[in-house]
Protein backbone atom coordinates (compact mmCIF):
# COMPACT_ATOMS: atom_id res chain seq x y z
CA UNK A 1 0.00 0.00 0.00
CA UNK A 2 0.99 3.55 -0.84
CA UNK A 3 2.62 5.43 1.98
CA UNK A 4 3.05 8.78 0.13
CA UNK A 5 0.86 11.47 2.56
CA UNK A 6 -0.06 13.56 -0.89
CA UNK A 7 -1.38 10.43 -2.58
CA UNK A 8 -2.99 8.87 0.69
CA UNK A 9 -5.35 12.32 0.97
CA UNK A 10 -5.68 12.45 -2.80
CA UNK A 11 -7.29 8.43 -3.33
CA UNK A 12 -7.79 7.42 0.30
CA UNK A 13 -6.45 3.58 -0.38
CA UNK A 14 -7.91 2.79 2.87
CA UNK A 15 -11.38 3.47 1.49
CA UNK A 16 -10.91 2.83 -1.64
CA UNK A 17 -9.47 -0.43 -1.78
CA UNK A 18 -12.15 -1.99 0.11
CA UNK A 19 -14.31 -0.55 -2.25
CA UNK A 20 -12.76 -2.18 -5.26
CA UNK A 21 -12.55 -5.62 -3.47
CA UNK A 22 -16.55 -5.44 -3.44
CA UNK A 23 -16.48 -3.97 -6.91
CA UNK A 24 -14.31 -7.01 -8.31
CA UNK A 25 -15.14 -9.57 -5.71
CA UNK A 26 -11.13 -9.73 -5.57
CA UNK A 27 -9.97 -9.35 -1.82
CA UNK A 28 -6.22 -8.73 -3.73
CA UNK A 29 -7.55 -4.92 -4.47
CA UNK A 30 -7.39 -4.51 -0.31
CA UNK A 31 -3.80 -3.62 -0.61
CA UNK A 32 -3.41 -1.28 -3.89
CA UNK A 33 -0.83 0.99 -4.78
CA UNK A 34 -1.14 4.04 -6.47
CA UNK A 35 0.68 6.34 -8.75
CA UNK A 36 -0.22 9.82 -10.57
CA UNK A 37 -0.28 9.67 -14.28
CA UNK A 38 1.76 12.13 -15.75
CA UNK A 39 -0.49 14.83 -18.78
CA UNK A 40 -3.75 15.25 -16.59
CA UNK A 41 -4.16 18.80 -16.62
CA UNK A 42 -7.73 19.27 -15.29
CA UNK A 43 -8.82 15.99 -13.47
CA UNK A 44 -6.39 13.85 -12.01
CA UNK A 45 -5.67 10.37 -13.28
CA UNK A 46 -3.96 7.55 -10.83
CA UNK A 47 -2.72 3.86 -11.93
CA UNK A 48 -3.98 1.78 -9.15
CA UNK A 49 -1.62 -1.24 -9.01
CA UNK A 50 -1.93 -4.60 -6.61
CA UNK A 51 -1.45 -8.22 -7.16
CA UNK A 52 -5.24 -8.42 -8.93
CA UNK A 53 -3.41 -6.31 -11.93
CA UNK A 54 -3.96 -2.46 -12.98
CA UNK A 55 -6.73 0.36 -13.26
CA UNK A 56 -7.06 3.17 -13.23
CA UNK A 57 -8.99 5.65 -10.71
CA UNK A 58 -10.00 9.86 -12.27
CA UNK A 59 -10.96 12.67 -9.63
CA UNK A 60 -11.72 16.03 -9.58
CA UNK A 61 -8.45 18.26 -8.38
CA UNK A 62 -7.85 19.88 -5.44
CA UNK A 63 -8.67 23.24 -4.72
CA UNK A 64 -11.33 25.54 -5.61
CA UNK A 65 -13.49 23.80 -8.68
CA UNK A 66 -14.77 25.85 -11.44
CA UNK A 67 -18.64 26.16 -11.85
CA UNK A 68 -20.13 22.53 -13.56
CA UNK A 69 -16.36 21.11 -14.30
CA UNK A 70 -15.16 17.95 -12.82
CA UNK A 71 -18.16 15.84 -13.06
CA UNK A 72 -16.95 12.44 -12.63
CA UNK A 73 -20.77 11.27 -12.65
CA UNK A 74 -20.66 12.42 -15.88
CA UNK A 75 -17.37 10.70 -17.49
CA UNK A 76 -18.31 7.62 -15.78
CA UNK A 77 -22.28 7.43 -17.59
CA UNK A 78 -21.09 8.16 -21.11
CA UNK A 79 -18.50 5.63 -20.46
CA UNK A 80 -20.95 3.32 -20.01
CA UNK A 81 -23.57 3.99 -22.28
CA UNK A 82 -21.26 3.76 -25.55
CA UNK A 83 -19.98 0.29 -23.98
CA UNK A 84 -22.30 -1.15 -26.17
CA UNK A 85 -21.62 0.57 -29.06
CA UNK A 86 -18.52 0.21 -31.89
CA UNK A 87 -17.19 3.52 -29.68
CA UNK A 88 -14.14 1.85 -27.96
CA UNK A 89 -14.41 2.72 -24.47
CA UNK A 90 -12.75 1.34 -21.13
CA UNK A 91 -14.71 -0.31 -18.81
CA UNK A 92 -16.18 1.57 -15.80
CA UNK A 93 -15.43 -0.42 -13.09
CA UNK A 94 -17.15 1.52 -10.06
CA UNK A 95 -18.10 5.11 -9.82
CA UNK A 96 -18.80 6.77 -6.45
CA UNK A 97 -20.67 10.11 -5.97
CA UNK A 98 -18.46 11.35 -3.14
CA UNK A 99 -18.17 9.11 -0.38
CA UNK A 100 -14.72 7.15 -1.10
CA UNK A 101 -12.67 10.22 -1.51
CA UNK A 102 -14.95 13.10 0.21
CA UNK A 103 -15.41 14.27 -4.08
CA UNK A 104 -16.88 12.07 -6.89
CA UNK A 105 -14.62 9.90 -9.03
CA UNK A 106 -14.99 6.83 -10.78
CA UNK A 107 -12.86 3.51 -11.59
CA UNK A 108 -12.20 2.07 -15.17
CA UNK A 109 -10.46 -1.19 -16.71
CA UNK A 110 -6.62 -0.07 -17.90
CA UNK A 111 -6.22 -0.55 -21.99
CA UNK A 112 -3.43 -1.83 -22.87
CA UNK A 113 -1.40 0.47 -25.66
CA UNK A 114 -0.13 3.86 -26.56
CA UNK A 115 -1.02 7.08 -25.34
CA UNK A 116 0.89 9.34 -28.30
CA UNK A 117 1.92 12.37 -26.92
CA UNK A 118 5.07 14.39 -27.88
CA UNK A 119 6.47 11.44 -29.71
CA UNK A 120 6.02 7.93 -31.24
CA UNK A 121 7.02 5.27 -29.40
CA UNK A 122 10.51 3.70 -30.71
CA UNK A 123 9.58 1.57 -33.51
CA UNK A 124 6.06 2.51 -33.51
CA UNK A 125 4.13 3.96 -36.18
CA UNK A 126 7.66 4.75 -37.85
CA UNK A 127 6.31 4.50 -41.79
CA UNK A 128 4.13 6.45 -43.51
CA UNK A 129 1.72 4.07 -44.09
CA UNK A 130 1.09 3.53 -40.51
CA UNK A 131 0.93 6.89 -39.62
CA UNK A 132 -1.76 7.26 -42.42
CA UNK A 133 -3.37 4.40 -40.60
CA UNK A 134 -3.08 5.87 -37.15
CA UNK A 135 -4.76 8.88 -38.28
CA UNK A 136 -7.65 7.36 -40.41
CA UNK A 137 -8.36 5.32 -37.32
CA UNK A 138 -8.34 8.60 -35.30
CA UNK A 139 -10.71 10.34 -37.34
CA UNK A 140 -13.29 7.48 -37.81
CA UNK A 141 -13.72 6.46 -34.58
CA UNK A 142 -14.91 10.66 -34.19
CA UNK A 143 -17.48 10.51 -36.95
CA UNK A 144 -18.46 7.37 -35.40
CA UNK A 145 -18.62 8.75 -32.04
CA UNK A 146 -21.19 11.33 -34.17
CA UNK A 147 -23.69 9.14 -35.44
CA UNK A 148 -24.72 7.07 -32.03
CA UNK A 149 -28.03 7.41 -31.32
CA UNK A 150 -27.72 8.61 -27.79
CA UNK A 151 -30.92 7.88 -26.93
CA UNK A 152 -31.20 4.39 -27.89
CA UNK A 153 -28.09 3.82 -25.31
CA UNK A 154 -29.82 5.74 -22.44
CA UNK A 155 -27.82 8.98 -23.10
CA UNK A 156 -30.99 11.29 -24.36
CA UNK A 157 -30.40 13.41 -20.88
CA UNK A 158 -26.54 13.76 -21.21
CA UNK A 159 -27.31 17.27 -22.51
CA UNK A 160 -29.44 19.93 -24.12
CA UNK A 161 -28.49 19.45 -27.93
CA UNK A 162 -30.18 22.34 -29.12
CA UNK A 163 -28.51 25.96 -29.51
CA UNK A 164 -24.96 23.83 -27.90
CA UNK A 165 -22.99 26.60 -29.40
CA UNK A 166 -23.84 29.71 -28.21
CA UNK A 167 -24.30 27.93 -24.41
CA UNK A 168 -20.79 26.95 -25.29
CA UNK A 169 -19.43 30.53 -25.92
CA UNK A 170 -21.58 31.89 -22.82
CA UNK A 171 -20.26 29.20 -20.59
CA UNK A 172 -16.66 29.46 -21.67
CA UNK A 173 -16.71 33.03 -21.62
CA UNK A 174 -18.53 32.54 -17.76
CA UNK A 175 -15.39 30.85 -17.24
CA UNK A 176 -12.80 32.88 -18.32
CA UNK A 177 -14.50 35.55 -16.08
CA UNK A 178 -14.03 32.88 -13.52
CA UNK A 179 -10.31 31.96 -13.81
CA UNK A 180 -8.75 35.03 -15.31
CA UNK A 181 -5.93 36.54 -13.16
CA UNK A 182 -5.08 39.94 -15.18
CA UNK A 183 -7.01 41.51 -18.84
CA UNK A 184 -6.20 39.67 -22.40
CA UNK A 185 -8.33 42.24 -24.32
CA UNK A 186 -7.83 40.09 -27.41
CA UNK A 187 -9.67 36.99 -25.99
CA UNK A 188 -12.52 39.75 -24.30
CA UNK A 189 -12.86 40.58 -28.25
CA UNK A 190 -13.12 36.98 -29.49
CA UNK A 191 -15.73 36.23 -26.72
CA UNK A 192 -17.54 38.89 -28.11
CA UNK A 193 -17.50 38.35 -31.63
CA UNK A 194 -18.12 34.83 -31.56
CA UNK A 195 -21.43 35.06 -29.56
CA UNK A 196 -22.07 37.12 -33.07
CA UNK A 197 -21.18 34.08 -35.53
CA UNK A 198 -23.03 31.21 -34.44
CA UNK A 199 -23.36 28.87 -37.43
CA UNK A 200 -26.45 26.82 -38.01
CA UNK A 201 -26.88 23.51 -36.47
CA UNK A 202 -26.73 20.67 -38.40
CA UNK A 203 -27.14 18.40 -36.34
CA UNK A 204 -27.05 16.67 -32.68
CA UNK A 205 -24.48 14.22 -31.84
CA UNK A 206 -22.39 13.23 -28.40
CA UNK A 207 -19.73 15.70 -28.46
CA UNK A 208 -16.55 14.56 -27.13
CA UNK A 209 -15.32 18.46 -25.68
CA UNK A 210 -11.49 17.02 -26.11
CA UNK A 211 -10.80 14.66 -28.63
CA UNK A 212 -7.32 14.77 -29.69
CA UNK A 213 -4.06 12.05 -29.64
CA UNK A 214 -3.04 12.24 -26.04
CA UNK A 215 -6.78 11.01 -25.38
CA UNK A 216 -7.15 7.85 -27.15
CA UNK A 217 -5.34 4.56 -26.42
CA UNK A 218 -3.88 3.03 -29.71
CA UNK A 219 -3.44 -0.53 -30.21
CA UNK A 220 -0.06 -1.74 -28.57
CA UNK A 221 0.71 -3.66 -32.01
CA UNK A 222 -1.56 -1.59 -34.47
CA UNK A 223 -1.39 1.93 -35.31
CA UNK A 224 -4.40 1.50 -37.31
CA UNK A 225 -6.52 0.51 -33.99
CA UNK A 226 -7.72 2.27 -31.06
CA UNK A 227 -8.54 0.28 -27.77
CA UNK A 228 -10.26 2.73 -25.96
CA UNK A 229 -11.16 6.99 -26.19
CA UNK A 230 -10.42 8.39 -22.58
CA UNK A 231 -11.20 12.13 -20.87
CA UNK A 232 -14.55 12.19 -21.90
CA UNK A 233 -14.63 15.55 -18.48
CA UNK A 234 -16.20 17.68 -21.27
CA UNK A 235 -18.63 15.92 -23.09
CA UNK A 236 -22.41 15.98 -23.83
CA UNK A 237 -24.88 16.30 -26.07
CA UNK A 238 -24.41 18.93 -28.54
CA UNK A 239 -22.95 20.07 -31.99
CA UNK A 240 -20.28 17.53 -33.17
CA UNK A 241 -18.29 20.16 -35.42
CA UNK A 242 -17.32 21.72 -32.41
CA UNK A 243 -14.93 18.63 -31.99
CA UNK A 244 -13.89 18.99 -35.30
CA UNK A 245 -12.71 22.73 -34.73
CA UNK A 246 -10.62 21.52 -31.79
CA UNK A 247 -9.15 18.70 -33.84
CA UNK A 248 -7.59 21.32 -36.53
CA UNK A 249 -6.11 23.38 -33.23
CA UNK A 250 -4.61 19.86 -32.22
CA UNK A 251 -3.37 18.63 -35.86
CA UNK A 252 -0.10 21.08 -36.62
CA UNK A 253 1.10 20.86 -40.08
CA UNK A 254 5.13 20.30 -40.72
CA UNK A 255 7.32 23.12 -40.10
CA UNK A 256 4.22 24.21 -37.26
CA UNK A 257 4.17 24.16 -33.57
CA UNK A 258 1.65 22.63 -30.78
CA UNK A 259 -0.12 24.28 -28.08
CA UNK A 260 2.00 24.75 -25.52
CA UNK A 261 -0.08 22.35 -22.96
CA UNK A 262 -0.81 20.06 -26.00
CA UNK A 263 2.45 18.37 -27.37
CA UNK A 264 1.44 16.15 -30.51
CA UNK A 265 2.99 14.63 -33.36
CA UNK A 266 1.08 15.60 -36.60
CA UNK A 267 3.90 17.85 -37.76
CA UNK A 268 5.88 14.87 -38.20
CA UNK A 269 6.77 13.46 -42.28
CA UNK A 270 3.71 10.58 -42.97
CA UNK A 271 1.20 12.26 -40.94
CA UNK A 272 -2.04 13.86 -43.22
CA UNK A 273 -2.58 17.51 -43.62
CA UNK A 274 -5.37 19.14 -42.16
CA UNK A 275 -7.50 19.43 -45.15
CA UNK A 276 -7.32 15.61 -45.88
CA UNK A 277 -8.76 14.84 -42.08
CA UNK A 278 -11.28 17.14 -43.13
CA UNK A 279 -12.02 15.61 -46.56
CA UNK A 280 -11.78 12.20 -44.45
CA UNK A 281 -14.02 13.27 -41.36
CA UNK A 282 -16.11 14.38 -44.40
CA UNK A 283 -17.05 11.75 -46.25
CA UNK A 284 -17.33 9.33 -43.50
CA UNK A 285 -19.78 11.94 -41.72
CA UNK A 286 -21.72 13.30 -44.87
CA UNK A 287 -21.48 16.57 -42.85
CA UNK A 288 -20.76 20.34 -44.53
CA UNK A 289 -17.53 21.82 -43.34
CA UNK A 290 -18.29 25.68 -44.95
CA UNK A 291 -18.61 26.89 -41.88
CA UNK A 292 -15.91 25.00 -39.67
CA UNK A 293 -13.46 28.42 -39.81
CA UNK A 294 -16.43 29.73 -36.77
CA UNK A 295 -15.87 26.11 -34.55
CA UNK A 296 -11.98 26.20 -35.07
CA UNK A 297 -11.95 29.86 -33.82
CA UNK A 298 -14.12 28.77 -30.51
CA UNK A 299 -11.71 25.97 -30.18
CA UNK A 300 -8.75 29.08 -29.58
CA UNK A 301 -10.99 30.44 -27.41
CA UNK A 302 -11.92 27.58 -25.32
CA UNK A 303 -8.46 26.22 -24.94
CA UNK A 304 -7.32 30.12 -24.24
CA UNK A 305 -9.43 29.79 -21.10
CA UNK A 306 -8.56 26.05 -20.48
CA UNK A 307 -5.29 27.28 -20.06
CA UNK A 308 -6.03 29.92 -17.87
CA UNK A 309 -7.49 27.79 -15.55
CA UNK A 310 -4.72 24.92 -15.73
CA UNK A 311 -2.44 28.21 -14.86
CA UNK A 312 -4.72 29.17 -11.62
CA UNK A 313 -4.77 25.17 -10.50
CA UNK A 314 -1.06 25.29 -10.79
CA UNK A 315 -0.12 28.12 -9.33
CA UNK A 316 -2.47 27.43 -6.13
CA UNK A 317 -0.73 24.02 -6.14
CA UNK A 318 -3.84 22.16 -7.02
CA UNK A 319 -2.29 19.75 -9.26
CA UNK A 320 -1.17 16.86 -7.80
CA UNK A 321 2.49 18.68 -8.09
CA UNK A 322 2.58 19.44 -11.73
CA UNK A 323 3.95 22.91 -12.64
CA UNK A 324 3.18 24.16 -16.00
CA UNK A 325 4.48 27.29 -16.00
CA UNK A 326 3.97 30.56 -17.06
CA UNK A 327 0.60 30.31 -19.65
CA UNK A 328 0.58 34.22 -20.84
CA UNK A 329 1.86 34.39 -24.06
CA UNK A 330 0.23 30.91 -24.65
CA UNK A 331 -3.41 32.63 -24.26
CA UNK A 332 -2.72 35.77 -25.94
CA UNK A 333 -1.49 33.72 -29.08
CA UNK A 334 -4.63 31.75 -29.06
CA UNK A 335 -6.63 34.63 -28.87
CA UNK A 336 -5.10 36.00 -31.71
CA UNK A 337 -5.21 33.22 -33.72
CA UNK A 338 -9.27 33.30 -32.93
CA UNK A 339 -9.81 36.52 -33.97
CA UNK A 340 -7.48 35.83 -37.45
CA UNK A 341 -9.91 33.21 -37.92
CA UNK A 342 -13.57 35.36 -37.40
């Protein structure tokens, strides 16, 4: 068992091992170990370890919590709901509304494979033609996330589908009012004008709110597979073009650079340009990308203010110990970007 005094307060292994003996029916959970897993930059994510094997436990930070983020009841029930569907999902093991660890959080099977972030595994993914794969992979499993029909797997109250945009803008903008420490009048501008460009809805679809590399598991032995789509803090029910708009912030070209809080690997040689995703996401969707442009300039805006609020967590210490320094120039670039885009 863990004797670390941070990670005993943070996941209570007293508690929660108990809990995850009754859960399994495996006594072996009793004595679990627990580690943080590096990249969580809003919830925190923990590899629970004993001699029953691996999972893997998400809560809320520390600290303060912004108005309606965090909702581990949440993660946990779309989780669940596209279990039966050809989304790949982990397994929810056991969720908890508060009791365990004094906040909600939830347990889930550990998928074997990669979790792509800066760069490729050695050996992995190393031609074109698997990187081609990789990404084709990537972007079906999105339009496929698109066309469930959320209500025939118990998700028609996951969210209000209707007018998702401008709630979006208003509630990321409610949140930058939230979070921010000094003025970015550039992202005050983008707020503004973007509650003035909402495109027409096409349609309703689960949203992801996050989709990008770092949050899909990729088959240990096949780039062309993913095991499982993870960080589902920010979905619902809502316009799915909004998750294309953050894709193109996530997919850098060659020659381009990443987010700072987002390292990828798109900009590497065999990876597809932005416009073939689109012609991809496209054709497998049937949906019209005129007005994307709008949706990728939200996506600045909404990771502007994600990164804000990383920036607060971290610099109140409400991290689990990650430091991600300095965010400014980050946000006002994004901000810029947004407005280039309007």
């Amino acid at each position: 068992m863990t004797h670390n005094p941070q990670l005993e307060e943070l996941i209570r292994p007293s508690a929660l091992g108990p809990a995850l003996a009754r859960a399994t029916d495996d006594d072996r959970w009793i004595g679990l170990d627990a580690s943080l897993i590096s990249g969580g930059k809003s919830n925190l994510t923990f590899l629970l370890t004993s001699e029953a094997g691996e999972l893997v436990l998400r809560r809320p930070p520390t600290g303060k919590l912004l108005p309606s983020a965090h909702d581990m009841g949440r993660e946990a029930k779309v989780q669940r709901g596209l279990a039966g569907t050809g989304v790949p999902v982990a397994e929810v093991v056991l969720s908890d509304d508060g009791d365990l660890l004094g906040l909600p959080c939830y347990v889930m099977e550990r998928v074997p494979g990669h979790i792509v972030r800066g760069e490729l595994p050695a050996g992995y993914a190393d031609g074109a033609e698997q990187r081609e794969a990789m990404s084709w992979a990537f972007v079906d499993v999105l339009a496929d996330l698109h066309a469930v029909d959320y209500e025939a797997v118990g998700l028609g109250d996951y969210g209000r589908p209707a007018g998702f945009l401008e709630r979006q803008v208003r509630r990321w903008t409610g949140q930058w009012e939230a979070s921010r420490t000094h003025d970015v009048p550039d992202l005050d501008e983008l707020a503004r004008r973007l509650a003035g460009a909402i495109p027409a809805q096409q349609r309703n679809a689960i949203a992801h709110g996050d989709y990008r590399f770092d949050n899909v598991v990729f088959a240990p032995e096949n780039p062309g597979t993913i095991g499982a789509v993870l960080d589902w803090e920010l979905s619902t029910l809502g316009d799915p073009l909004a998750d294309l708009g953050l894709l193109m912030l996530f997919w850098a070209e060659p020659g381009e650079q990443f987010p700072a809080l987002i390292p990828g690997v798109t900009n590497q040689e065999g990876f597809p340009s932005r416009a073939e995703v689109l012609e991809r996401y496209a054709k497998r969707s049937g949906a019209d990308l005129t007005d994307l442009n709008a949706y990728i300039a939200f996506a600045h805006f909404k990771f502007a203010v994600i990164a804000q609020g990383v920036a607060a967590r971290s610099a109140a210490g409400a991290m689990g110990g990650q430091d991600f320094g300095n965010l400014d120039e980050e946000i006002r670039t994004l901000a810029a970007e947004g407005l280039r885009l309007l």
